[in-house]
Every structure is written in C-alpha cells, then in structure tokens.
C-alpha atoms as a PDB file:
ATOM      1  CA  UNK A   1     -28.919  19.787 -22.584  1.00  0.00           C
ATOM      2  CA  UNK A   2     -26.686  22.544 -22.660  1.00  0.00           C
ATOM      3  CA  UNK A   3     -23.036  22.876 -23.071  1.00  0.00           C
ATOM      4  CA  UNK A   4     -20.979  25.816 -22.165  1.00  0.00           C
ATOM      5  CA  UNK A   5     -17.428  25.980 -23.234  1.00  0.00           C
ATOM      6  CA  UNK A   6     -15.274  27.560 -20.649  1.00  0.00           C
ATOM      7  CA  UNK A   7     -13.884  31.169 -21.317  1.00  0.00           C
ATOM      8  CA  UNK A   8     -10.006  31.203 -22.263  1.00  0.00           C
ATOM      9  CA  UNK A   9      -9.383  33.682 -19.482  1.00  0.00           C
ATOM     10  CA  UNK A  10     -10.696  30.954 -17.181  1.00  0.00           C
ATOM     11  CA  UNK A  11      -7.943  28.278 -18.274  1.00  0.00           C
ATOM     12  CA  UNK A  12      -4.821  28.870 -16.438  1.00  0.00           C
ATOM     13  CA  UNK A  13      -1.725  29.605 -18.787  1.00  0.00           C
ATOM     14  CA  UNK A  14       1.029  26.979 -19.697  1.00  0.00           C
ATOM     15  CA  UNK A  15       3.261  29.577 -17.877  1.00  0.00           C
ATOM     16  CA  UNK A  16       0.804  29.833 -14.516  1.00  0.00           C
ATOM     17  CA  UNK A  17       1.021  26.078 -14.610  1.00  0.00           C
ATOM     18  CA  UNK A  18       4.696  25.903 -14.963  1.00  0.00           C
ATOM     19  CA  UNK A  19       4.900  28.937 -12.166  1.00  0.00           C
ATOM     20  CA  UNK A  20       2.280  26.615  -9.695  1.00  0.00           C
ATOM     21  CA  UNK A  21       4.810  23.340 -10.224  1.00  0.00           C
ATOM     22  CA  UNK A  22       4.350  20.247  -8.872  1.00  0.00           C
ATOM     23  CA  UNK A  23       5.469  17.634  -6.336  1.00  0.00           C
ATOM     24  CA  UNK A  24       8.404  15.405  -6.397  1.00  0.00           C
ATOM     25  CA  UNK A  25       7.496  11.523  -6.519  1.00  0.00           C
ATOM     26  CA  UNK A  26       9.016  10.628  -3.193  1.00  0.00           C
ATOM     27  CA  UNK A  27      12.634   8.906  -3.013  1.00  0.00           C
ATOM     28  CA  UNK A  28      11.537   5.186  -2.576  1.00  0.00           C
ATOM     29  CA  UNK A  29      15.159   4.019  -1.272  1.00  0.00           C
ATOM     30  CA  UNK A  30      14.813   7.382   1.660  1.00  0.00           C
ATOM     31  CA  UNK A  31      11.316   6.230   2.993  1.00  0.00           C
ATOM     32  CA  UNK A  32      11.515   2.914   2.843  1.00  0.00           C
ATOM     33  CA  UNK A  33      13.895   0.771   5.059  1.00  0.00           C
ATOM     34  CA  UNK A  34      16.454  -1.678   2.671  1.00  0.00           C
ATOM     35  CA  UNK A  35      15.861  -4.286   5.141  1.00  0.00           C
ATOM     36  CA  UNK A  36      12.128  -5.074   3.964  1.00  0.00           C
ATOM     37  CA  UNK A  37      10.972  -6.692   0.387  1.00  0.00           C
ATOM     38  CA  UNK A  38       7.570  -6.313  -1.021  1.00  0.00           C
ATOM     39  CA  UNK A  39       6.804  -9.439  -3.003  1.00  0.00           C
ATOM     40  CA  UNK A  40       2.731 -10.404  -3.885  1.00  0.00           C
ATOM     41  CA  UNK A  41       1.926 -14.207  -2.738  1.00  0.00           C
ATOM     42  CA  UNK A  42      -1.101 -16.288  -3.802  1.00  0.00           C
ATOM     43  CA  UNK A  43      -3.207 -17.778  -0.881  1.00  0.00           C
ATOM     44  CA  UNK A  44      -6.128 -20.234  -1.134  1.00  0.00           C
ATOM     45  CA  UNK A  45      -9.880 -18.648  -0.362  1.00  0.00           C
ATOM     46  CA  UNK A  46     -10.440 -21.334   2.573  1.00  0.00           C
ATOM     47  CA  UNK A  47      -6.722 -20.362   3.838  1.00  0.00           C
ATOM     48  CA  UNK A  48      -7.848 -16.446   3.948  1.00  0.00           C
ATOM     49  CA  UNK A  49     -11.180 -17.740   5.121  1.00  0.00           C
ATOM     50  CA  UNK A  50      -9.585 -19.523   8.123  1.00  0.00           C
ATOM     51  CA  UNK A  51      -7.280 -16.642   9.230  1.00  0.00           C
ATOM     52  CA  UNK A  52     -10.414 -13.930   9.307  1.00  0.00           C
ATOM     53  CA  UNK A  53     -12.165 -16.219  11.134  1.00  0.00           C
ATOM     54  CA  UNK A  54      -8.911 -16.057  13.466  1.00  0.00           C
ATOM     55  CA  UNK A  55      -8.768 -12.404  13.341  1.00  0.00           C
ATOM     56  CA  UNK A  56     -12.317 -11.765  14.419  1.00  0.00           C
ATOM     57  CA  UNK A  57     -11.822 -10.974  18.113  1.00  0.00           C
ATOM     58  CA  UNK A  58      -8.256  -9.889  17.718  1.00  0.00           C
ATOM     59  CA  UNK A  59      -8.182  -6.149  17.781  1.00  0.00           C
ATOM     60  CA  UNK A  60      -5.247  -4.205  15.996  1.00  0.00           C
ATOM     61  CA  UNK A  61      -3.275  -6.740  13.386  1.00  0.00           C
ATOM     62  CA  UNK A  62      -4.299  -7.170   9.727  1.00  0.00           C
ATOM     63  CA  UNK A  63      -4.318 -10.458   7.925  1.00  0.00           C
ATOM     64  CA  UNK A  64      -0.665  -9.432   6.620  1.00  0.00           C
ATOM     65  CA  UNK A  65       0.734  -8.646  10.145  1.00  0.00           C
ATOM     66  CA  UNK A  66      -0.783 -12.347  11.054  1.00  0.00           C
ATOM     67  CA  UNK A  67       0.812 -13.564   8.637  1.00  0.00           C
ATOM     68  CA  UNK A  68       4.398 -11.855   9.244  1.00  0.00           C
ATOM     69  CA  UNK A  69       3.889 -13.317  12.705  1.00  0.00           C
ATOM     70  CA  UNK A  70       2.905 -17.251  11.535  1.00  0.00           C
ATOM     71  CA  UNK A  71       6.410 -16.876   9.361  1.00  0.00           C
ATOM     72  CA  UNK A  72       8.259 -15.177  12.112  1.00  0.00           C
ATOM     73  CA  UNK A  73       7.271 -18.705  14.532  1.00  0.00           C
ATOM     74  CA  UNK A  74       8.231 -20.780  12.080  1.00  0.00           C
ATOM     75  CA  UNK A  75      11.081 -19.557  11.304  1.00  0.00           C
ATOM     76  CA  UNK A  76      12.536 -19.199  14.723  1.00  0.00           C
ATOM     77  CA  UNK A  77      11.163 -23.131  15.215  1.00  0.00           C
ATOM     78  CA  UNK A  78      13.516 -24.509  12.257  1.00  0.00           C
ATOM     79  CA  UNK A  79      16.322 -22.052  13.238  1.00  0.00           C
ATOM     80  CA  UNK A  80      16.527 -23.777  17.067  1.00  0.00           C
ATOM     81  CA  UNK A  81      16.671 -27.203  15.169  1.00  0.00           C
END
C-alpha cells in the first residue's frame, strides 16, 4: 500500500483559513420561541409499542406530536374540573 503525503502548496494557509471564516452558531433564544421547553422523558417499550401501533394509519404526526396532543386532552379535562 502506498502513502502519499500531500504537497504543502496543497494545504490551505492559516491565513486562507482565517480569510474563508466560518459560520456563527445560531442565537438559540432568536430561533426558538421562550414559550416552549425541551426536556427528555423515559417511556416504557410496550407504551411506545402501543402508540406506533396507533400511529400506523395516521398520516402526518410523529409519536412526539401524539404525545403533545394526549397531554394537551388531559390537561384541558382536569382544567374544566
């Protein structure tokens, strides 16, 4: 097998790297609305199971969106009580 080392004058400079520049990391707090929390939850395998099984013939909402919804109910159910 061999192995070529690349040429110097075909590694860009420090300065033609510096010149090029980079993105910013986007501004979290702009993109994202205050009103929403990300938090990670724990669900059982048979639980997940269940809501797939659910989600088979229902076109256009992920498990998370079903879930959003199944809080959403219950929550307006407790808050008419």
């Amino acid at each position: 097998m061999v192995v070529r080392k690349l040429a110097r004058e075909q590694l860009p400079s420090l300065e033609d790297i510096i010149d090029r520049g980079g993105e910013v990391a986007a501004d979290k707090s702009k993109d994202e609305s205050k009103e929403w929390l990300r938090f990670n939850m724990r669900l059982r395998k048979d639980m997940s199971e269940d809501i797939d099984k659910l989600l088979e013939n229902r076109v256009g909402i992920p498990k998370t969106g079903w879930i959003l919804e199944a809080i959403q109910a219950h929550l307006k159910i407790h808050n008419n009580s």
